[in-house]
Every structure is written in structure tokens, then in C-alpha cells.
C-alpha atoms as a PDB file:
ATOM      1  CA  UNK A   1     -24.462   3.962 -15.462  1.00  0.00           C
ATOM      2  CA  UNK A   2     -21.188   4.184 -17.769  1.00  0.00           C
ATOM      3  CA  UNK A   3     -18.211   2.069 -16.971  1.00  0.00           C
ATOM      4  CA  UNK A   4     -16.255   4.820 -15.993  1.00  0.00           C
ATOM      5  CA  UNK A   5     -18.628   5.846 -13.511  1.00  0.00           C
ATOM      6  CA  UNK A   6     -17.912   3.857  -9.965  1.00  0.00           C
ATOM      7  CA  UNK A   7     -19.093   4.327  -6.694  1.00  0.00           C
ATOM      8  CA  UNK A   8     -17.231   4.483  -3.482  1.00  0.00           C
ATOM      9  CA  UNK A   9     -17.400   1.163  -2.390  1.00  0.00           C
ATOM     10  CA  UNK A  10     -16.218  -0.213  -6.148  1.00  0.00           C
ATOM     11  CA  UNK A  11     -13.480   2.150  -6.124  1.00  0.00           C
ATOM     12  CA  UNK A  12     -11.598   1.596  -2.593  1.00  0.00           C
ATOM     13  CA  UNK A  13     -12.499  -2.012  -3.573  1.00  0.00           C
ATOM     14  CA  UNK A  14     -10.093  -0.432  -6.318  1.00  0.00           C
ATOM     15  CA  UNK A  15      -7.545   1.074  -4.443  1.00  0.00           C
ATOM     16  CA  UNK A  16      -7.166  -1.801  -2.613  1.00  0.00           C
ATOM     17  CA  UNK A  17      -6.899  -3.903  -5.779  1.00  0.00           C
ATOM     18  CA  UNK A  18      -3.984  -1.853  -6.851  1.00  0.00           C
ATOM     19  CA  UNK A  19      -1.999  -2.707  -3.978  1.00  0.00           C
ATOM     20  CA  UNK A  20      -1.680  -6.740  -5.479  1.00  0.00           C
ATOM     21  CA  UNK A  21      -2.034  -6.040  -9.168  1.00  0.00           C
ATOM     22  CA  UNK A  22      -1.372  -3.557 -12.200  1.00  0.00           C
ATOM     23  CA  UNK A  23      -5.674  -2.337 -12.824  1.00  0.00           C
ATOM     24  CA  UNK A  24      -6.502  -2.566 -16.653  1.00  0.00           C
ATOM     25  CA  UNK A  25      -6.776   0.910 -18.286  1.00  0.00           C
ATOM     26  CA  UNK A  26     -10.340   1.824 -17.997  1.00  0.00           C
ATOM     27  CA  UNK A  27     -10.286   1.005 -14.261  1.00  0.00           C
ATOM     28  CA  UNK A  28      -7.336   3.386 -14.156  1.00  0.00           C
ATOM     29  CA  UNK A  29      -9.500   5.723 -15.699  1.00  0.00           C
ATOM     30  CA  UNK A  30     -12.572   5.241 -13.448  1.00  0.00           C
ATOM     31  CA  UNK A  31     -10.132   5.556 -10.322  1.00  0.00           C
ATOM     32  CA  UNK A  32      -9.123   9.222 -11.529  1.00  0.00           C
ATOM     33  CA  UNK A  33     -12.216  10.477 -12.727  1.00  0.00           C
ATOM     34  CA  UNK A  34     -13.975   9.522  -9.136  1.00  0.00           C
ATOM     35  CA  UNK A  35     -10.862  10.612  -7.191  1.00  0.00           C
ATOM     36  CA  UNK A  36     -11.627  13.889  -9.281  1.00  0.00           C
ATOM     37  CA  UNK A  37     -15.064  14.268  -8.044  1.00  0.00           C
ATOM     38  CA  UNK A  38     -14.924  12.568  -4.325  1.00  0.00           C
ATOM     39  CA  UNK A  39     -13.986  13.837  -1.254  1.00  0.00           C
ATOM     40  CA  UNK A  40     -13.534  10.922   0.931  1.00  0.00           C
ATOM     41  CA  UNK A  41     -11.970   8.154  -1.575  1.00  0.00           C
ATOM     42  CA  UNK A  42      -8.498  10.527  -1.858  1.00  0.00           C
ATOM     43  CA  UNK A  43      -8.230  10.177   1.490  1.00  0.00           C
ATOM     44  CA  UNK A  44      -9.041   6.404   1.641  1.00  0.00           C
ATOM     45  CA  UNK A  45      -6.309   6.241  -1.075  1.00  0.00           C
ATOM     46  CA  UNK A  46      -3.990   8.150   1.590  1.00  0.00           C
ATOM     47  CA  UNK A  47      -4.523   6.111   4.328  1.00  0.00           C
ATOM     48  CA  UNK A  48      -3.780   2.837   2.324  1.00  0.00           C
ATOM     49  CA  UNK A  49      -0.661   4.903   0.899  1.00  0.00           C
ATOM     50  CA  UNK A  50       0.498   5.319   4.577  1.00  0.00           C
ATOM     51  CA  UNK A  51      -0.324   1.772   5.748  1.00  0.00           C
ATOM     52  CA  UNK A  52       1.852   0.478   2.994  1.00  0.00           C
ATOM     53  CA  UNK A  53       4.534   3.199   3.438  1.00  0.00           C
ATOM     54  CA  UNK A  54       4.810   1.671   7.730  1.00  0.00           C
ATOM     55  CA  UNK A  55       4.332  -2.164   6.830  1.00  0.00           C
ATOM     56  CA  UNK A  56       7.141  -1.174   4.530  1.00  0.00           C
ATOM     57  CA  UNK A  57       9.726   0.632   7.321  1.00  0.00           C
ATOM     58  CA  UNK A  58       8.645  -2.426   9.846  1.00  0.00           C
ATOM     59  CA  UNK A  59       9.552  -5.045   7.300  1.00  0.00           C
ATOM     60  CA  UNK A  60      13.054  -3.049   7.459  1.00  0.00           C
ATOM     61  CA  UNK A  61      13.108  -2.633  10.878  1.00  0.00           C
ATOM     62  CA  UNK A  62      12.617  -6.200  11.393  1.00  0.00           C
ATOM     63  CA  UNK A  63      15.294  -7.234   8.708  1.00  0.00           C
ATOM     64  CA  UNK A  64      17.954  -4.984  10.724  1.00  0.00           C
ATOM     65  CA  UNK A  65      17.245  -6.224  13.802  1.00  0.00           C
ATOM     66  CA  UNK A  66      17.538  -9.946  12.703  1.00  0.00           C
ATOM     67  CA  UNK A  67      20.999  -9.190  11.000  1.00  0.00           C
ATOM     68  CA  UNK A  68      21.742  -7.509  14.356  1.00  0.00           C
ATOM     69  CA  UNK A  69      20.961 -10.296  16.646  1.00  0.00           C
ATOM     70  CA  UNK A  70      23.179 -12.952  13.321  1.00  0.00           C
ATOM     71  CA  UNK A  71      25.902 -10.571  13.531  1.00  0.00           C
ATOM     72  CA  UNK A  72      25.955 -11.157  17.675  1.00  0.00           C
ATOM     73  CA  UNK A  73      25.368 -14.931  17.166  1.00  0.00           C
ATOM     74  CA  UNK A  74      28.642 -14.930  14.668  1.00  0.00           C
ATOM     75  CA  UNK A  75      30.970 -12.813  16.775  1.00  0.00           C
ATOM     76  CA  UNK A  76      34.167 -14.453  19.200  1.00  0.00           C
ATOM     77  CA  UNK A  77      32.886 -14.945  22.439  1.00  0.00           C
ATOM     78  CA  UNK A  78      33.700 -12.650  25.342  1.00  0.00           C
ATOM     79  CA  UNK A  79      36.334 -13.432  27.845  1.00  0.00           C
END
């Protein structure tokens, strides 16, 4: 087997990999030559795209509601 030749399993092992670190070149390489070639990884790589893309909006959604409820805590009480 050549280096640039993964299997599934080694490349969403990949994908995932990519989500904590910067891959070294010939990994890169290996991850577009299989996505090239493999019908189920690109979608793998979608799915992990979209988990990241609605951790992402609930991290924000969290962050406004907490300002929210500091901006309540910090305002003149009601008569």
C-alpha cells in the first residue's frame, strides 16, 4: 500500500484529526485523493462540517443569553 493510499476508517480518523490540529502535507494529500475516489467519506466530512458549524451557533447562543441575563442583573431595580 502507498502512503497516500488510506482507507475509510484512517481517513475520518483524519477528518476528525483536522478538527484539533493543522495535518502534515502528505496526510493533506491522502485526505483529497480518497475524498476523490469515495463516496461515503465526503459526506462523513459534511456531517462533521455541520456538527462544528451548530456547536459553533450554540456556543453563541449561549454567550448572548448569559450577557442577557448580566445585563438584567446590572440594571436599576423596578419600582
Amino acid at each position: 500500500m502507498t502512503p497516500f493510499r488510506r482507507t475509510c476508517k484512517e481517513v475520518t480518523a483524519l477528518v476528525i484529526a483536522r478538527e484539533d490540529r493543522a495535518l502534515p502535507w502528505r496526510d493533506r494529500l491522502a485526505l483529497r485523493l480518497h475524498m476523490a475516489i469515495c463516496a461515503a467519506c465526503p459526506t462523513f466530512e459534511r456531517q462533521v462540517f455541520t456538527m462544528r458549524n451548530a456547536m459553533k451557533q450554540w456556543r453563541n447562543y449561549e454567550g448572548a443569553e448569559a450577557l442577557a441575563r448580566s445585563a438584567d442583573d446590572q440594571s436599576p431595580p423596578k419600582p
